[in-house]
N, C-alpha and C. Protein backbone atom coordinates (compact mmCIF):
# COMPACT_ATOMS: atom_id res chain seq x y z
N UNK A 1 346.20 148.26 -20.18
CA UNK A 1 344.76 148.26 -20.36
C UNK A 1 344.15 147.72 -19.07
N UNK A 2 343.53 148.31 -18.82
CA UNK A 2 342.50 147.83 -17.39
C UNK A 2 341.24 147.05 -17.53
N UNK A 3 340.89 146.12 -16.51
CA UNK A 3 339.92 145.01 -16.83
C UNK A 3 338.62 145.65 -17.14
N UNK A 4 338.53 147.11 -16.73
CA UNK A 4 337.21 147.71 -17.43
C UNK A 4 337.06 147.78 -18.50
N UNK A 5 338.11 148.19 -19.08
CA UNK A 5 338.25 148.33 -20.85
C UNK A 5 338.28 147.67 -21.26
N UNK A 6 339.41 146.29 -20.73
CA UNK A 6 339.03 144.62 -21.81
C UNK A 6 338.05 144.17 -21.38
N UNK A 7 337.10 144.46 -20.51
CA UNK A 7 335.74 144.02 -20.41
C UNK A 7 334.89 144.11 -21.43
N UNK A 8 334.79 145.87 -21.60
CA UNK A 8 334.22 146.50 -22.08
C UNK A 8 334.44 146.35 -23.65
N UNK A 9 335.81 146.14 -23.93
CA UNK A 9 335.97 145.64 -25.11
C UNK A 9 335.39 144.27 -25.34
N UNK A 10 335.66 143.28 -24.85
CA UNK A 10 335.09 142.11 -24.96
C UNK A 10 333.50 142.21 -25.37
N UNK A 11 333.11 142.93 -24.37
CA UNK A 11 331.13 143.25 -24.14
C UNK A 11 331.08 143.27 -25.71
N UNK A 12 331.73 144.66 -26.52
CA UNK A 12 330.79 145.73 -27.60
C UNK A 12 331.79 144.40 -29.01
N UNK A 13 333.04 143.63 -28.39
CA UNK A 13 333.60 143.06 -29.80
C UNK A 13 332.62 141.58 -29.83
N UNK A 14 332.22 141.22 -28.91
CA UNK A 14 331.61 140.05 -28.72
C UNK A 14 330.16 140.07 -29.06
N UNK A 15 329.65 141.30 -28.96
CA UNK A 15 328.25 141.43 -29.04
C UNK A 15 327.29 140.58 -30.43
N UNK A 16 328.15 141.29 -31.43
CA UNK A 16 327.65 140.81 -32.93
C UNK A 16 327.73 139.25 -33.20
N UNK A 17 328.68 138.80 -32.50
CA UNK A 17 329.00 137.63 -32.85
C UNK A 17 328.48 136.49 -32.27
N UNK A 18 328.28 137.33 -31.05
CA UNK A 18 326.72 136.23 -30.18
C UNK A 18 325.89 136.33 -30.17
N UNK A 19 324.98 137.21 -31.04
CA UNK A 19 323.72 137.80 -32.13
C UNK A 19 323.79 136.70 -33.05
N UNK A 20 324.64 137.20 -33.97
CA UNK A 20 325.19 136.19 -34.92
C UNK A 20 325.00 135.02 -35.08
N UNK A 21 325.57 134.14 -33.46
CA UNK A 21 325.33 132.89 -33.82
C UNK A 21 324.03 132.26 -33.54
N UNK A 22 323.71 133.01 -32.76
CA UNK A 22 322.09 132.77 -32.27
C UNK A 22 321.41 133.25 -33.30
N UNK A 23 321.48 133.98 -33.74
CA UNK A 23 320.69 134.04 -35.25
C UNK A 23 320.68 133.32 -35.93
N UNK A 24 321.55 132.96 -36.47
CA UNK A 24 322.44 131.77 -37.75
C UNK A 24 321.80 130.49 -37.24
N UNK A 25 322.04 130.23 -35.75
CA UNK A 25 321.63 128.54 -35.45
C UNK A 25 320.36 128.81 -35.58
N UNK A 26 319.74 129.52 -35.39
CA UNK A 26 317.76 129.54 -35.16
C UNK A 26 317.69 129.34 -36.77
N UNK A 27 318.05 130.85 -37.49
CA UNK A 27 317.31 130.09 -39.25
C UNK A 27 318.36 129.01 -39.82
N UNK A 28 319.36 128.95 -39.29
CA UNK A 28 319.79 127.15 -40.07
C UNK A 28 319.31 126.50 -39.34
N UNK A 29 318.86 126.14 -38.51
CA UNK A 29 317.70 125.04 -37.91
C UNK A 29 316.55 125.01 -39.39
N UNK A 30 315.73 126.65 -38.61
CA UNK A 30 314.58 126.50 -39.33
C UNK A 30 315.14 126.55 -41.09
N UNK A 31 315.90 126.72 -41.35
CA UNK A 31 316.03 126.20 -43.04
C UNK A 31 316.56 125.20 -43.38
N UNK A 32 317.12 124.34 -42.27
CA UNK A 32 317.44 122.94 -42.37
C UNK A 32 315.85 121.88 -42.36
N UNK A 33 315.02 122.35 -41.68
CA UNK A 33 313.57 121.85 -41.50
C UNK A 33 312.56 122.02 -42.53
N UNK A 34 313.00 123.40 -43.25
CA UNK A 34 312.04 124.02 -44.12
C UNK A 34 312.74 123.42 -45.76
N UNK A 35 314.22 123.16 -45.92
CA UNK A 35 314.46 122.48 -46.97
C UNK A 35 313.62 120.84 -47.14
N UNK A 36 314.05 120.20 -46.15
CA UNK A 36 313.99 119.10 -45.91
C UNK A 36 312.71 119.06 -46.53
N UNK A 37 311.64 119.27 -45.75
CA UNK A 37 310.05 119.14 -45.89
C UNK A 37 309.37 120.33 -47.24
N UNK A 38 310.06 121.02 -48.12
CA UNK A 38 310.09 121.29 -49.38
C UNK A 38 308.94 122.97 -49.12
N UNK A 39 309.07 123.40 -47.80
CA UNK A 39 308.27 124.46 -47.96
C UNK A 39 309.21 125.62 -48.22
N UNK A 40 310.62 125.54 -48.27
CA UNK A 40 310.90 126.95 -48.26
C UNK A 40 311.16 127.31 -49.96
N UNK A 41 311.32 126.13 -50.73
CA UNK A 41 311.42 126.40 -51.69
C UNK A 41 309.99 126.70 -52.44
N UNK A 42 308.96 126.47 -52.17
CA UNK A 42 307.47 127.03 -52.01
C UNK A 42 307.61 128.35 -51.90
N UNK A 43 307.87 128.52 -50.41
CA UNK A 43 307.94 129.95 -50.09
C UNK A 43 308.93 130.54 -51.08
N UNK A 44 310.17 130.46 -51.52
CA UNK A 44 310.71 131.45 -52.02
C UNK A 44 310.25 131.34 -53.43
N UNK A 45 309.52 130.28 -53.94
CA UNK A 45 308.80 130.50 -55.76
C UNK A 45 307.78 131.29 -55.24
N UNK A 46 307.03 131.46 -54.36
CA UNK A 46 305.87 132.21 -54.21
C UNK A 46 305.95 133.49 -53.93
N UNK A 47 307.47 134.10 -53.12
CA UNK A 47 308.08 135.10 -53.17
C UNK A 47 308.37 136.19 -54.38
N UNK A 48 308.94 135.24 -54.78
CA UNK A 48 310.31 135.80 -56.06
C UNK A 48 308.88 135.89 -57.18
N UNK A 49 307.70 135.24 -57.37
CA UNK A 49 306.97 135.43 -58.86
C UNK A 49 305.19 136.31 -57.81
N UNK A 50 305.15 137.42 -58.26
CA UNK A 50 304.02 138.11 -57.34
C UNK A 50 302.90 137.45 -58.45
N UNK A 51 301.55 137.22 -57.92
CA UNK A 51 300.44 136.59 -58.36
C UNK A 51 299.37 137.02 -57.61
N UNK A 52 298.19 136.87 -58.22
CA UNK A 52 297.10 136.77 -57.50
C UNK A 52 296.82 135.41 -56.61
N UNK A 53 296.89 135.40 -55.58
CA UNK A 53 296.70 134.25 -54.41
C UNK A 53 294.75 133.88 -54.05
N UNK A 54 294.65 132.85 -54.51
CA UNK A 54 293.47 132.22 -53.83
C UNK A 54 294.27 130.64 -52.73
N UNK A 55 293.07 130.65 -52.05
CA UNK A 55 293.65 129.34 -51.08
C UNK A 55 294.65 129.59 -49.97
N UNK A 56 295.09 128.76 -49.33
CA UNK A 56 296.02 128.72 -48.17
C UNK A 56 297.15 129.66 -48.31
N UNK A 57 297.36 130.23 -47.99
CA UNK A 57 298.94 131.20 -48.10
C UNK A 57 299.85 130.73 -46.88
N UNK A 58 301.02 130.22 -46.93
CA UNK A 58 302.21 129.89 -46.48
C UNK A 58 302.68 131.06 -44.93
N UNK A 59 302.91 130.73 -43.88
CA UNK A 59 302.61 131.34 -43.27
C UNK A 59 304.35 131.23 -42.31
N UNK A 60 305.02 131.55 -42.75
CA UNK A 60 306.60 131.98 -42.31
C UNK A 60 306.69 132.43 -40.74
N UNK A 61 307.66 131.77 -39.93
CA UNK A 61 307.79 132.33 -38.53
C UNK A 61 308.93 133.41 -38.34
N UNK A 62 309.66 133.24 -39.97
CA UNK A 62 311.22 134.12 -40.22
C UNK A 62 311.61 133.76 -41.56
N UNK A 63 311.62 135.51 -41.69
CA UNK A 63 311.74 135.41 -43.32
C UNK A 63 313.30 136.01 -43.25
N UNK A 64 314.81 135.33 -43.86
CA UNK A 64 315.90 136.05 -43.89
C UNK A 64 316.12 137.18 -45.36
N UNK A 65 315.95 138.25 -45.60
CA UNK A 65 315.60 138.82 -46.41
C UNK A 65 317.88 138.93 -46.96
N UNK A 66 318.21 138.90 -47.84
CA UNK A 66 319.29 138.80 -48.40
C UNK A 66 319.37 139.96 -49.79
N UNK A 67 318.44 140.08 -50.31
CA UNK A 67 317.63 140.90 -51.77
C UNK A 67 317.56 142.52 -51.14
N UNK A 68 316.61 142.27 -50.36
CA UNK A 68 315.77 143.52 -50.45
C UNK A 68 315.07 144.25 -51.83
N UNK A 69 314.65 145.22 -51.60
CA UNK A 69 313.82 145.64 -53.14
C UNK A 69 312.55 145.29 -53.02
N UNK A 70 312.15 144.89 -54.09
CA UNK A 70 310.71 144.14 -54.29
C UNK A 70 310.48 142.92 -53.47
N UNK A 71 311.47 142.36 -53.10
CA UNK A 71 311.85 141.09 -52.57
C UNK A 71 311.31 141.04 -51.18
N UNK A 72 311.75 142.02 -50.44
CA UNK A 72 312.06 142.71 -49.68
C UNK A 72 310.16 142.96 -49.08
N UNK A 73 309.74 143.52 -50.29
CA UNK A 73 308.17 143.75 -50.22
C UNK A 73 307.26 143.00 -50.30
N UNK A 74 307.84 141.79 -50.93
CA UNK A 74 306.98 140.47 -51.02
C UNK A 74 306.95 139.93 -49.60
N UNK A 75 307.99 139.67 -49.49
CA UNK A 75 307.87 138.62 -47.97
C UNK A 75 307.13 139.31 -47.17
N UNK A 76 306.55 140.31 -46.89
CA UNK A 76 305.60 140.79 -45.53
C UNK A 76 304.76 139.98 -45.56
N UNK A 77 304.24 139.59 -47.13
CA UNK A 77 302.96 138.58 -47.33
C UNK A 77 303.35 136.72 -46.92
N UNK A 78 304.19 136.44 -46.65
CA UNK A 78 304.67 135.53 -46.61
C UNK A 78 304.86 135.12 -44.53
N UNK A 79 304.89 136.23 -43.95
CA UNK A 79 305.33 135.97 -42.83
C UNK A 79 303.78 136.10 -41.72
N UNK A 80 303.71 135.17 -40.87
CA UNK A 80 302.56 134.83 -39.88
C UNK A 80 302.47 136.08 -38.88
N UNK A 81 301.07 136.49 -38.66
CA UNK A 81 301.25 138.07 -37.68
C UNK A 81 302.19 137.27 -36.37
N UNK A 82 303.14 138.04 -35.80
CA UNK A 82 304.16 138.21 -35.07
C UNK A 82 305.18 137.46 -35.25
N UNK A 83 305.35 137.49 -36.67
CA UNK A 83 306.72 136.95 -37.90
C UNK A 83 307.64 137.47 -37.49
N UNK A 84 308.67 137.68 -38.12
CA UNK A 84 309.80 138.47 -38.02
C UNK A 84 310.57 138.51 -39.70
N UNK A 85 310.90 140.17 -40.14
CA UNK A 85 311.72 139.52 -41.18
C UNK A 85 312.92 140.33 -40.79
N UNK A 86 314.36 139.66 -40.75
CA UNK A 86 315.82 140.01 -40.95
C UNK A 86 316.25 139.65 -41.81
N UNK A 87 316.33 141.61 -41.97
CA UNK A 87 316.97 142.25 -43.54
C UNK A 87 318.82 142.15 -43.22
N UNK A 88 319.96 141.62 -44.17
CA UNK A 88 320.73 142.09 -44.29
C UNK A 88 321.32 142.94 -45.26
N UNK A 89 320.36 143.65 -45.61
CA UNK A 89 320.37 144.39 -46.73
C UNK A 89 320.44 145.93 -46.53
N UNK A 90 319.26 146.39 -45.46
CA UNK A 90 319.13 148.08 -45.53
C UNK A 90 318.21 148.03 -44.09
N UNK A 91 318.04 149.24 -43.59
CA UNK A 91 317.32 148.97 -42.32
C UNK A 91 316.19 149.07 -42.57
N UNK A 92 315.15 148.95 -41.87
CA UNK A 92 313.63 149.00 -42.73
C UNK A 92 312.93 150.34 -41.79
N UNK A 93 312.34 150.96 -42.55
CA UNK A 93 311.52 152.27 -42.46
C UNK A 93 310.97 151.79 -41.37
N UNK A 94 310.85 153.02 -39.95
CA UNK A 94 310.12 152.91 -38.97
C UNK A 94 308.62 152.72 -39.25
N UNK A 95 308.07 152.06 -38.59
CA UNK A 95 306.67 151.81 -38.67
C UNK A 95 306.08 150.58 -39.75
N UNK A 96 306.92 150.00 -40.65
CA UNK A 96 307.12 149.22 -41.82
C UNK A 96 306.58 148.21 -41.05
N UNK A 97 307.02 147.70 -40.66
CA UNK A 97 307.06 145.94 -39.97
C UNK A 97 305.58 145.97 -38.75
N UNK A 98 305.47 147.33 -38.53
CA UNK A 98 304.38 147.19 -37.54
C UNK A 98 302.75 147.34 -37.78
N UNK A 99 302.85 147.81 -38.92
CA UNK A 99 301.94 147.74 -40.01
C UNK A 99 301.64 146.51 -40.55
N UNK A 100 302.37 145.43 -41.04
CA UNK A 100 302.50 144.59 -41.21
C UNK A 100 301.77 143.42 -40.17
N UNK A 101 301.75 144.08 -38.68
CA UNK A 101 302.13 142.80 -37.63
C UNK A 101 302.92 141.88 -37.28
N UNK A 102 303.88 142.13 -37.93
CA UNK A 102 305.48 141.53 -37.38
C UNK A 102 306.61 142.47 -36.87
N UNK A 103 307.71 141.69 -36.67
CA UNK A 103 309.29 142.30 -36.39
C UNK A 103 309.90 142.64 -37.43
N UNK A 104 310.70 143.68 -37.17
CA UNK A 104 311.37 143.98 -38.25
C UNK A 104 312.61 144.02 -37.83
N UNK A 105 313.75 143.35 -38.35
CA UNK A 105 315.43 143.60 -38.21
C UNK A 105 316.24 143.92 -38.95
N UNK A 106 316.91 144.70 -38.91
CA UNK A 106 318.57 145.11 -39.76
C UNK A 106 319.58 144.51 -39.00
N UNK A 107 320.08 143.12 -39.22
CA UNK A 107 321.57 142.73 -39.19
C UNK A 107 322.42 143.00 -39.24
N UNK A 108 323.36 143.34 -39.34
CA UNK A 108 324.83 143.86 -39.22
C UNK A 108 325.90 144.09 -38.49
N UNK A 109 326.95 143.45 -39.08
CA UNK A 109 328.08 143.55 -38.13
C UNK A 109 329.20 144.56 -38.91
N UNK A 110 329.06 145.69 -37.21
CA UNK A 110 329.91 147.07 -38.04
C UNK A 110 331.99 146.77 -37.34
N UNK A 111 332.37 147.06 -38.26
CA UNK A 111 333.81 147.17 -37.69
C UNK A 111 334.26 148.15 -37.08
N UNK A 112 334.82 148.30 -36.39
CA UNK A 112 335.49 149.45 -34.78
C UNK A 112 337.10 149.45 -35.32
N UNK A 113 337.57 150.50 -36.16
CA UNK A 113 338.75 150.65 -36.04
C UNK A 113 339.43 150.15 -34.59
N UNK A 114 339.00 150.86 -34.09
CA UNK A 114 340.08 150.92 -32.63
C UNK A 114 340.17 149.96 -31.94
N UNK A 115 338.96 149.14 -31.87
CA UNK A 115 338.59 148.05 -31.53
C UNK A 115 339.21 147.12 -31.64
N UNK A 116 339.60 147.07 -33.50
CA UNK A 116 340.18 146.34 -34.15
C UNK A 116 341.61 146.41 -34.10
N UNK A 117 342.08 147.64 -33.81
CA UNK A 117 343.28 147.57 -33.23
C UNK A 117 344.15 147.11 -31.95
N UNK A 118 343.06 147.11 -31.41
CA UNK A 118 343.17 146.63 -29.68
C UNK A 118 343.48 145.40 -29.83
N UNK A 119 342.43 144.47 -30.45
CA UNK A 119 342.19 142.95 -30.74
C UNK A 119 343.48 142.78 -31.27
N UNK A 120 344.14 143.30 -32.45
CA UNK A 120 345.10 143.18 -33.39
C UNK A 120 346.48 143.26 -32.16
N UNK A 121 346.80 144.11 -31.63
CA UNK A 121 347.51 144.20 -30.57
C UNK A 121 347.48 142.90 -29.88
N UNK A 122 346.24 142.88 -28.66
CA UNK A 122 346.49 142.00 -28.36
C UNK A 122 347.47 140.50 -28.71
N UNK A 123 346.83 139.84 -30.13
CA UNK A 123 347.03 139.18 -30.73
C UNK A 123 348.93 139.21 -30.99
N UNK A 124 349.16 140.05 -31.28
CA UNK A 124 350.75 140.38 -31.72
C UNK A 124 351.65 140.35 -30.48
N UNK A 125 351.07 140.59 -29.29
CA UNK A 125 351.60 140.59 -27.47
C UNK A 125 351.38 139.05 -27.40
N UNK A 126 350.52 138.21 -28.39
CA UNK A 126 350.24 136.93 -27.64
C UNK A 126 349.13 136.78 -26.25
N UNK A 127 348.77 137.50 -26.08
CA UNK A 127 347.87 137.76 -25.27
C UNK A 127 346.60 137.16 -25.58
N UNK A 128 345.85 137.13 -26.59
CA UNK A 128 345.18 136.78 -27.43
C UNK A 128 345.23 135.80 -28.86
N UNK A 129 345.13 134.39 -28.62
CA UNK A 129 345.58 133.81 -29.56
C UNK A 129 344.05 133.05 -30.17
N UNK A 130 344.09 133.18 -31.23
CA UNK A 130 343.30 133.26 -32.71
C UNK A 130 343.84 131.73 -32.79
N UNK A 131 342.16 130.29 -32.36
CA UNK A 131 342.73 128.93 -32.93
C UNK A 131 342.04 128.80 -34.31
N UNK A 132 342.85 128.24 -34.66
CA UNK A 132 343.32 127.78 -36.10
C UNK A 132 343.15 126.71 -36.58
N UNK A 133 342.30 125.78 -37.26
CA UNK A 133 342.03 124.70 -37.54
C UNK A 133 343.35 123.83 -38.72
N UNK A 134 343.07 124.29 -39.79
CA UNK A 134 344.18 124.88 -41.19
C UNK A 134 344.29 125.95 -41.59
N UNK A 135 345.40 126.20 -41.87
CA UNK A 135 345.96 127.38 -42.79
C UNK A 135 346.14 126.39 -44.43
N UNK A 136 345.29 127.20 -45.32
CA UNK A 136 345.53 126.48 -46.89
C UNK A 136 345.79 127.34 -48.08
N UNK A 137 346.06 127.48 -49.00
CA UNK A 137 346.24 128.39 -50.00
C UNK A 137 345.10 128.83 -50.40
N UNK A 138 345.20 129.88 -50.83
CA UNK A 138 343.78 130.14 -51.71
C UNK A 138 343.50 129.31 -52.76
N UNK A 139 344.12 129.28 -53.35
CA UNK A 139 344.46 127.72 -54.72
C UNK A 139 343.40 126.98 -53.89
N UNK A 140 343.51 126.21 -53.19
CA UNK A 140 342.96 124.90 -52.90
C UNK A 140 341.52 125.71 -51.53
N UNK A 141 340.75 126.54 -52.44
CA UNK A 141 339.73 127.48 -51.68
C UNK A 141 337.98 126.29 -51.37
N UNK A 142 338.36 125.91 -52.72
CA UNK A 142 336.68 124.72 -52.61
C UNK A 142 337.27 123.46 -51.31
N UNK A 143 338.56 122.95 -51.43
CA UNK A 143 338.76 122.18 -50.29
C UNK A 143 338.78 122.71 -48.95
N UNK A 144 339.39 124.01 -48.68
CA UNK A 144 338.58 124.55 -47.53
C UNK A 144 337.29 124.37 -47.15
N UNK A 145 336.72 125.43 -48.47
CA UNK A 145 334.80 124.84 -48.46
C UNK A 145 334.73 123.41 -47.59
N UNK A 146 334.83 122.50 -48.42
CA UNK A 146 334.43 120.81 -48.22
C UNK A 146 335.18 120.33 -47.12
N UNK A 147 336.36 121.07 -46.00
CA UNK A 147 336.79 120.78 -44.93
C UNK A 147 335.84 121.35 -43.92
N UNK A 148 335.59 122.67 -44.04
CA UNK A 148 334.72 123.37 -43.12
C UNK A 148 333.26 122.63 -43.14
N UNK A 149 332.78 122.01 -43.70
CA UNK A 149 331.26 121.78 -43.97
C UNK A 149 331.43 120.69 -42.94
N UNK A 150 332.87 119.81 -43.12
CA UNK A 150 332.89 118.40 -42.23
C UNK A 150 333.50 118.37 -41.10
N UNK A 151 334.71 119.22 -41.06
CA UNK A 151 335.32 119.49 -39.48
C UNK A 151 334.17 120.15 -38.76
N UNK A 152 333.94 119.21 -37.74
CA UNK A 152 333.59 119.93 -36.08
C UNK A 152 334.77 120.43 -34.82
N UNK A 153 335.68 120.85 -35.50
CA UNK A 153 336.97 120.83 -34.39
C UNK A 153 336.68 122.46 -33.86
N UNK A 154 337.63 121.89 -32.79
CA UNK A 154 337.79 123.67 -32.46
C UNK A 154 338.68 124.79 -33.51
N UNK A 155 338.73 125.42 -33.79
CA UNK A 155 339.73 126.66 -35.02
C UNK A 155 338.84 126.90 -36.68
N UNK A 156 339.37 127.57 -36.42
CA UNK A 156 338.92 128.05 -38.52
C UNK A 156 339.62 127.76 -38.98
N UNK A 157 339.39 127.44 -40.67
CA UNK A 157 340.05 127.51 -41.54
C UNK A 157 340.17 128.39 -42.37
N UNK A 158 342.00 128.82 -42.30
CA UNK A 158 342.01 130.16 -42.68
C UNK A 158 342.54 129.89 -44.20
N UNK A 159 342.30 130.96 -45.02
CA UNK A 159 342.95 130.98 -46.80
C UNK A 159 344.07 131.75 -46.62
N UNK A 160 344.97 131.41 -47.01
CA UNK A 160 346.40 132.56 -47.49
C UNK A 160 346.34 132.74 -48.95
N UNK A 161 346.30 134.21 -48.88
CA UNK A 161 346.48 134.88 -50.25
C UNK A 161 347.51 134.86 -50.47
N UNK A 162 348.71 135.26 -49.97
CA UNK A 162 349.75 135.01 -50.43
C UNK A 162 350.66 134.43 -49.19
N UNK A 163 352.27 134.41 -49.65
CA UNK A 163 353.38 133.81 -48.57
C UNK A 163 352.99 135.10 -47.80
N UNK A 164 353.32 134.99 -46.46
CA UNK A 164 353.65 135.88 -45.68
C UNK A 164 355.76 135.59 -45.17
């Protein structure tokens, strides 16, 4: 394989995942801020039950849409003109979001057979080594949970379904 191609691989396998985390850290920030101070649970009762609105309306900088549907249709009302809402649900109809006066996003991370084979290769040459925090049974799946929430280390924690 030539450094263009593991470049190039790197570029298109890396892409999602540094989307990803920059996504993820921005709304777990902002939903770490928005729990705390009791507006998001506001926002999502004011979401989830449609009403007639008098008074102040709640004014969202990023709505993570997870539902879609009706759900999906509520939050436009929920988000401040040049909002943003990211759907991981469905992509949203051209012109949707701009009507609105906000952004509109479809999330997603697609898998690359070949890609995935490359990576997988690698990995099996040793070339590429995958760190590892614990390996635990599936049995003991909620203590994973409650390890991951508290380890800051470098590796994942991986589940085994079965012996290998």
């Amino acid at each position: 394989m030539d450094a263009g191609t593991w470049a190039s691989m790197l570029d298109v396998a890396l892409f999602p995942a540094r989307v990803a985390v920059v996504a993820l850290g921005v709304l777990g920030a902002m939903g770490a801020v928005l729990s705390v101070t009791g507006i998001f649970g506001m926002a999502a009762y004011s979401v989830s039950r449609p009403k007639r609105e008098l008074g102040i309306r709640v004014a969202l900088d990023v709505v993570l849409d997870t539902i879609g549907g009706e759900t999906r249709e509520r939050s436009w009302r929920v988000l401040r003109k040049g909002g943003a809402l990211v759907t991981l649900v469905s992509p949203i109809p051209a012109g949707v979001a701009e009507q609105q006066g906000v952004r509109g996003m479809f999330f997603i991370v697609r898998g690359n057979r070949g890609q995935l084979d490359q990576i997988s290769a690698l990995v099996d040459e040793g070339k590429l080594k995958p760190v590892t925090a614990e390996v635990l049974p599936l049995a003991r799946g909620r203590e994973a949970f409650e390890l991951g929430a508290e380890i800051h280390s470098p590796g994942k924690i991986v589940l085994q379904a079965r012996a290998a």
